[in-house]
Protein backbone atom coordinates (compact mmCIF):
# COMPACT_ATOMS: atom_id res chain seq x y z
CA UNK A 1 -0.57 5.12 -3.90
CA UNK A 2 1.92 7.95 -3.46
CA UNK A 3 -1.02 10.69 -2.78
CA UNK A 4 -2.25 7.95 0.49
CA UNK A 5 1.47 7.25 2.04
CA UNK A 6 1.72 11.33 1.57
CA UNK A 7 -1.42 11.80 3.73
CA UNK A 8 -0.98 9.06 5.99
CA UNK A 9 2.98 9.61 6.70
CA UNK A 10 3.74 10.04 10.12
CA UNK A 11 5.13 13.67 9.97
CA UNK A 12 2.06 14.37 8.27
CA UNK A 13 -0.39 13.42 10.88
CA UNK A 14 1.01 11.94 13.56
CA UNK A 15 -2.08 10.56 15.38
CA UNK A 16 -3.54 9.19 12.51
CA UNK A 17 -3.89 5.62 13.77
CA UNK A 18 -3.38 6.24 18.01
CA UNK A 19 -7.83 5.39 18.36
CA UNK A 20 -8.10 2.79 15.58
CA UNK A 21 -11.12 0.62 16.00
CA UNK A 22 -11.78 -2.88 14.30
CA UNK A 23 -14.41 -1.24 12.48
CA UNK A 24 -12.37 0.81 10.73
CA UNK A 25 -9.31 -1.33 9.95
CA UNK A 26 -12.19 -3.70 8.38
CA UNK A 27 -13.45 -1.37 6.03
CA UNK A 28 -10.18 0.32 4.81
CA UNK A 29 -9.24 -4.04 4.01
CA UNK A 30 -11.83 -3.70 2.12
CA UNK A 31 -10.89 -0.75 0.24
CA UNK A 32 -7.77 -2.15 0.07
CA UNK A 33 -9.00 -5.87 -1.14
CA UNK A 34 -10.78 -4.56 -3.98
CA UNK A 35 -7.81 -1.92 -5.32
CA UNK A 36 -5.41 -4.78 -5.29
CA UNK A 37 -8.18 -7.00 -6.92
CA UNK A 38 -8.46 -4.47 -9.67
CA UNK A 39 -4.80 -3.99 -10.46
CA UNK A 40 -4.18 -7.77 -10.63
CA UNK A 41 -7.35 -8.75 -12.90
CA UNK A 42 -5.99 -5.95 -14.86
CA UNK A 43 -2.10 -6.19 -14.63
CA UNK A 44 -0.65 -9.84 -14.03
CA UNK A 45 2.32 -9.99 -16.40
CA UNK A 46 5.12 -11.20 -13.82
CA UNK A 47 8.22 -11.16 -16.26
CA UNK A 48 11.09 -9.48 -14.93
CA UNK A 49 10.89 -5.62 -16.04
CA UNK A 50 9.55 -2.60 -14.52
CA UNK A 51 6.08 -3.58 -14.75
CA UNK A 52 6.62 -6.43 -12.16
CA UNK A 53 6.32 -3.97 -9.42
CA UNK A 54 2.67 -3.14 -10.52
CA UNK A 55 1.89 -6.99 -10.54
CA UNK A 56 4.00 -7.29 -7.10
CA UNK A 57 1.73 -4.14 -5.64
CA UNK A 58 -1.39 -5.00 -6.72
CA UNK A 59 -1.31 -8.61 -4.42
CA UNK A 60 0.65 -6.52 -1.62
CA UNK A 61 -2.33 -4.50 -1.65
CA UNK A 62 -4.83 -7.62 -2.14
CA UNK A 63 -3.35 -9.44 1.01
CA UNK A 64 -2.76 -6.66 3.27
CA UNK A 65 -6.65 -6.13 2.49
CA UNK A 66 -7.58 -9.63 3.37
CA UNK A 67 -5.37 -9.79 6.69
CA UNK A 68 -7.33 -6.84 7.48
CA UNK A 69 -10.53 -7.96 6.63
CA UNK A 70 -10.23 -11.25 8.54
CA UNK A 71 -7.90 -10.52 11.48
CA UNK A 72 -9.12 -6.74 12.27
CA UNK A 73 -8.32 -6.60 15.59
CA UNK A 74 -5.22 -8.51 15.80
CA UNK A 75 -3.68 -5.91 13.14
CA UNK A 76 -4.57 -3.23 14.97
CA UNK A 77 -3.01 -4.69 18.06
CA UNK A 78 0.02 -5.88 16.40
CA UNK A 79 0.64 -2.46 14.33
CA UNK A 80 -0.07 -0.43 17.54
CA UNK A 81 3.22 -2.16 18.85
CA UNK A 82 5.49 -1.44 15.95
CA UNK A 83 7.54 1.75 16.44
CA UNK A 84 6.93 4.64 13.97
CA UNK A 85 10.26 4.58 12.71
CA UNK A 86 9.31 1.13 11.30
CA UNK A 87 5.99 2.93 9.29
CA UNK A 88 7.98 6.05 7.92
CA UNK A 89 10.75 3.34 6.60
CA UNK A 90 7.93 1.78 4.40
CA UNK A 91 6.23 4.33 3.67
CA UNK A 92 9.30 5.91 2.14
CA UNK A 93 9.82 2.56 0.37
CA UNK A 94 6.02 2.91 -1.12
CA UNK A 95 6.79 6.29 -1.92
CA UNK A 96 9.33 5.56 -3.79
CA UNK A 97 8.16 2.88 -5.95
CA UNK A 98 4.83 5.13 -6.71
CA UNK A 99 7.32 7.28 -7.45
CA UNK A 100 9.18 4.96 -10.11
CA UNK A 101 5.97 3.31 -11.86
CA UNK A 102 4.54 6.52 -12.23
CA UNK A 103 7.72 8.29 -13.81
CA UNK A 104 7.89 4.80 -15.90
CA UNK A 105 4.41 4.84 -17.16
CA UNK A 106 3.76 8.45 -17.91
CA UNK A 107 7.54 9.41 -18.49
CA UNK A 108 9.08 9.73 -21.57
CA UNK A 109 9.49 6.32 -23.88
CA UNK A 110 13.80 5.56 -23.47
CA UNK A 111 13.12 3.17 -27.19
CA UNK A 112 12.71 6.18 -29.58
C-alpha cells in the first residue's frame, strides 16, 4: 500500500491521472476488488486493536474497487473535480497507516 500512494503521490507525478480513460479506472477496480477481496477472506477479525485497520483496509480497498468497476466513468469525472490538495491529504493518511501496520506486524513484539 505504502510503495502505490509513494508512486502515485502528487509531487511524485503530477499528471498521473490528467488523461484517465474508463478503461483504465475499470481495470485498476479490478485490481483493486480482488486485493481487498484477499485481505478480507484472509484477515476479518474486527475487535478493537491494531489489527482492525487491516480488516478496515482490506473493504476500503474492496469497495473503492467495486465503485470503480461499476461506475467507471462517473469516478473519473467526479475525482477529476476534486482539488489535489484533497488527494495528497489521503494519501498522507494511507501512508501513514501502511506505515503503522507495517511497523506493527514486522516490528518488534512490546509483550516480551
Amino acid at each position: 500500500m505504502m510503495a502505490i500512494v509513494v508512486a502515485e503521490f502528487p509531487l511524485v507525478q503530477p499528471h498521473l491521472y490528467d488523461a484517465q480513460i474508463p478503461p483504465v479506472v475499470y481495470l485498476s477496480g479490478v485490481l483493486m476488488f480482488v486485493a481487498g477481496l484477499a485481505i478480507v477472506r484472509a484477515h476479518n477479525v474486527w475487535r478493537w486493536r491494531w489489527t482492525l485497520l487491516v480488516t478496515a483496509s482490506g473493504w476500503g480497498v474492496l469497495l473503492l474497487g467495486l465503485t470503480r468497476m461499476f461506475a467507471a466513468g462517473r469516478y473519473r469525472s467526479v475525482s477529476a473535480g476534486v482539488s489535489p490538495g484533497f488527494f495528497m491529504v489521503s494519501e498522507c493518511v494511507l501512508f501513514l497507516a501502511g506505515l503503522a501496520m507495517t511497523f506493527k506486524a514486522y516490528g518488534p513484539d512490546r509483550s516480551e
